[in-house]
C-alpha atoms as a PDB file:
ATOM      1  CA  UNK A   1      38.035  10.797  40.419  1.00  0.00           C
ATOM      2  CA  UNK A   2      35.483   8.008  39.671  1.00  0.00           C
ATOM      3  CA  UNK A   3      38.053   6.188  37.551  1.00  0.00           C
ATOM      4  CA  UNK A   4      39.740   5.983  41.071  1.00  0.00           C
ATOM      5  CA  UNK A   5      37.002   5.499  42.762  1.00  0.00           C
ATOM      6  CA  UNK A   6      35.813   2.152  40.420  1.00  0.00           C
ATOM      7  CA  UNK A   7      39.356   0.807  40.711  1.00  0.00           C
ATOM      8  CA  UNK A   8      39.179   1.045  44.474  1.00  0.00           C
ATOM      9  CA  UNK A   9      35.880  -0.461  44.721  1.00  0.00           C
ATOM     10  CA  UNK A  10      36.846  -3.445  42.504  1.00  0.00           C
ATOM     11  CA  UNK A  11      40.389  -3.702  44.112  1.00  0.00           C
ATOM     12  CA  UNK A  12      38.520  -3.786  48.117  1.00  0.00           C
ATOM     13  CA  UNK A  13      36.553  -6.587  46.594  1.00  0.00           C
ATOM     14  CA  UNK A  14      40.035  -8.379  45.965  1.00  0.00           C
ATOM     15  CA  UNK A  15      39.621  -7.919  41.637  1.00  0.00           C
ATOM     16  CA  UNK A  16      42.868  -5.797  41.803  1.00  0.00           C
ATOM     17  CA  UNK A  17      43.757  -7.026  38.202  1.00  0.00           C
ATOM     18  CA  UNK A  18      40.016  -5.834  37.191  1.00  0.00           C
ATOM     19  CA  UNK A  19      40.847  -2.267  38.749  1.00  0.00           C
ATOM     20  CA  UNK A  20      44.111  -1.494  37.263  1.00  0.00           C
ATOM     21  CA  UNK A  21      43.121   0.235  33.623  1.00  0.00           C
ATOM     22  CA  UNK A  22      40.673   2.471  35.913  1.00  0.00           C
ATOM     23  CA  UNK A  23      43.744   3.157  38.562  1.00  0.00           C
ATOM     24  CA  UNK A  24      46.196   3.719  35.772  1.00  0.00           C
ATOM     25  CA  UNK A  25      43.624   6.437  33.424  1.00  0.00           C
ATOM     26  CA  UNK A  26      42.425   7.875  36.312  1.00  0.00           C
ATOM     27  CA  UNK A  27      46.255   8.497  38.328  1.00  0.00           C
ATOM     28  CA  UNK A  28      46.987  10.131  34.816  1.00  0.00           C
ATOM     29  CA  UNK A  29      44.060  12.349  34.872  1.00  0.00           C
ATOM     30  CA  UNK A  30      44.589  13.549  38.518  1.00  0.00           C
ATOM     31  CA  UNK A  31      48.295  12.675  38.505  1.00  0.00           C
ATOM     32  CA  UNK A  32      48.483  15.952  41.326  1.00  0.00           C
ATOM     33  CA  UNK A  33      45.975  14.684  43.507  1.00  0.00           C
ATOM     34  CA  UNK A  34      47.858  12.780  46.147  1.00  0.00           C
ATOM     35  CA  UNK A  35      45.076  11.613  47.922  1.00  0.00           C
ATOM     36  CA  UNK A  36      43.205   9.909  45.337  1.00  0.00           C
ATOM     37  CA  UNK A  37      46.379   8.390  44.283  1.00  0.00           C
ATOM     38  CA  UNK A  38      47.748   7.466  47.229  1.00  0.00           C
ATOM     39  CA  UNK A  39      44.080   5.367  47.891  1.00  0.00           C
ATOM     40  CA  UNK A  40      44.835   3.582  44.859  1.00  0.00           C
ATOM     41  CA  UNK A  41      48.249   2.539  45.536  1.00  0.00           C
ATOM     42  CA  UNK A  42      47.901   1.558  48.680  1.00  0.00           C
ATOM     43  CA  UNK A  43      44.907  -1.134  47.661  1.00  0.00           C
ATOM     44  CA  UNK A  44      46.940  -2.277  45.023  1.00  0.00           C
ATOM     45  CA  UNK A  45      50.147  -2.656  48.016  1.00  0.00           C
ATOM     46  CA  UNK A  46      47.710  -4.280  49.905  1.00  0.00           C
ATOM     47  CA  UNK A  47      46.539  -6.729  46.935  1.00  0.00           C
ATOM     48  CA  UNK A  48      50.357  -7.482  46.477  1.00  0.00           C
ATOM     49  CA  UNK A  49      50.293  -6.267  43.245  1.00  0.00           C
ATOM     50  CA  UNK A  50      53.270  -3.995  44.054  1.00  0.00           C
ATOM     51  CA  UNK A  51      55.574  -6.536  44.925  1.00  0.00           C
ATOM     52  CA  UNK A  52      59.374  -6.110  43.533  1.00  0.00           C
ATOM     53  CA  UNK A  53      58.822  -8.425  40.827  1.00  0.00           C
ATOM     54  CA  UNK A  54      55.269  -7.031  39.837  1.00  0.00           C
ATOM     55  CA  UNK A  55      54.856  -5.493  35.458  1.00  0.00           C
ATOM     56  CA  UNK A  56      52.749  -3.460  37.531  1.00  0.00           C
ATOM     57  CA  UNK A  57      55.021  -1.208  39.688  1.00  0.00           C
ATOM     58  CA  UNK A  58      57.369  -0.851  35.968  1.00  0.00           C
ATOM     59  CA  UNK A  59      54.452   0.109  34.158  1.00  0.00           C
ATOM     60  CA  UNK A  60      53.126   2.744  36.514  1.00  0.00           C
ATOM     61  CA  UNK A  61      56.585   3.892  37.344  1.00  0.00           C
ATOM     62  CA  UNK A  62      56.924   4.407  33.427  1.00  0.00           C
ATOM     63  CA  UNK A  63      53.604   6.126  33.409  1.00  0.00           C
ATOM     64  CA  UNK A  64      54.356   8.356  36.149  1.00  0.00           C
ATOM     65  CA  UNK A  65      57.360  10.002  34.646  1.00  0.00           C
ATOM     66  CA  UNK A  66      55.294  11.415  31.908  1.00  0.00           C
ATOM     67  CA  UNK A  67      54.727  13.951  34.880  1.00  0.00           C
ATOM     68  CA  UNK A  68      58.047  14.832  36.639  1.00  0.00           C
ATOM     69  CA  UNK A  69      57.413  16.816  39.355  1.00  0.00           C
ATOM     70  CA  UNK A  70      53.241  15.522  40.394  1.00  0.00           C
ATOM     71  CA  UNK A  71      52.607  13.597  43.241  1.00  0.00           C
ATOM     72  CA  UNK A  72      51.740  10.086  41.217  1.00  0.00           C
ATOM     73  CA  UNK A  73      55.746  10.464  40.374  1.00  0.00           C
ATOM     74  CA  UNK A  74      56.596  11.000  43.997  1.00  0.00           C
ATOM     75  CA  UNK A  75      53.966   8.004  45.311  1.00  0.00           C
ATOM     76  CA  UNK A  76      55.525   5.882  42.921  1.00  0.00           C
ATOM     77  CA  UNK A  77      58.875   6.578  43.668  1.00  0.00           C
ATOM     78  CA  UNK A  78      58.466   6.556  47.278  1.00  0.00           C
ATOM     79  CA  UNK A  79      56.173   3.053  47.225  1.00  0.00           C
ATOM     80  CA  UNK A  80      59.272   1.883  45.704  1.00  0.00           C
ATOM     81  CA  UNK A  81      61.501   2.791  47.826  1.00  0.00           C
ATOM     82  CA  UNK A  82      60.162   2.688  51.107  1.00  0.00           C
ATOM     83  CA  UNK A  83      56.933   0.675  50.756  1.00  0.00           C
ATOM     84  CA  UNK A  84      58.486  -1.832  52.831  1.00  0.00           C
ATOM     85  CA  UNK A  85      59.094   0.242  56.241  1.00  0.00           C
ATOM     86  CA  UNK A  86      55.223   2.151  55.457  1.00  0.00           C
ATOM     87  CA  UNK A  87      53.497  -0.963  54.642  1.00  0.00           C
ATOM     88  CA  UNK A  88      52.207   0.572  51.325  1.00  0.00           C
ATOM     89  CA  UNK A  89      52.224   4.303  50.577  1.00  0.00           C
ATOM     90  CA  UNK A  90      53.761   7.088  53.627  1.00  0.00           C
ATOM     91  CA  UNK A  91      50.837   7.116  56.176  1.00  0.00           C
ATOM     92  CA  UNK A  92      51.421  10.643  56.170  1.00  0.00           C
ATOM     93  CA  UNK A  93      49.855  10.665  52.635  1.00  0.00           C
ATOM     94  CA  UNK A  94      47.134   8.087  52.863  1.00  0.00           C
ATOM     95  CA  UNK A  95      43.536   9.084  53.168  1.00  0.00           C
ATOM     96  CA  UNK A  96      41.997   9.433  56.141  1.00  0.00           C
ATOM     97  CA  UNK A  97      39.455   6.064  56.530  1.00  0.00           C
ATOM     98  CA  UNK A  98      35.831   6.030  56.118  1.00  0.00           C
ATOM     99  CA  UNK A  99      34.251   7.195  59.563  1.00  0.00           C
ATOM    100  CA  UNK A 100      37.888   8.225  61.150  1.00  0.00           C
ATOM    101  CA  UNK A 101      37.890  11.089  62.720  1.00  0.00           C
ATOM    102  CA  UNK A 102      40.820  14.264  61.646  1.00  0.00           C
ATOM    103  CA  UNK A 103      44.060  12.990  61.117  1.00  0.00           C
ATOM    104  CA  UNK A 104      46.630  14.496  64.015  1.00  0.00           C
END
């Protein structure tokens, strides 16, 4: 979690390239914890670091199928694939924002 947590703090303050060895160690430490992950990705989507043409989505594609199955392979799959029409990672599997009330 605070491997996340550092990346996410460095990525908000726009040093996305700074956060990625703490995204990448700590998505493979918690690679079934889809909210943590999904946070993550979606800063870096928002950084457009995830772009089409980005090392970054290969290399944490290729990390994430060292677990078939968890829900860093899905996120990464699915940012992929649809992170065009979501705008970053499936809303339904974002985190809820700081001071938001439940999610519906």
């Amino acid at each position: 979690m605070a491997n996340v947590y550092y990346g996410d703090t460095l990525c908000r303050l726009h040093r996305a390239k700074e956060a990625i060895p703490y995204y990448e160690r700590g998505f493979e430490l918690a690679y079934n914890d889809v909210n943590l992950i999904a946070l993550g990705m979606q800063c870096l989507w928002d950084e457009k670091e995830l772009t089409d043409d980005s090392p970054l989505r290969t290399d944490l594609s290729e990390r994430a199928g060292k677990f078939p199955g968890s829900w860093y392979d899905y996120l990464i799959k699915d940012i992929i694939a649809n992170g065009t029409e979501h705008n970053g990672v499936d809303p339904k599997h974002r985190p809820r924002g700081y001071n938001e009330g439940p999610k519906e």
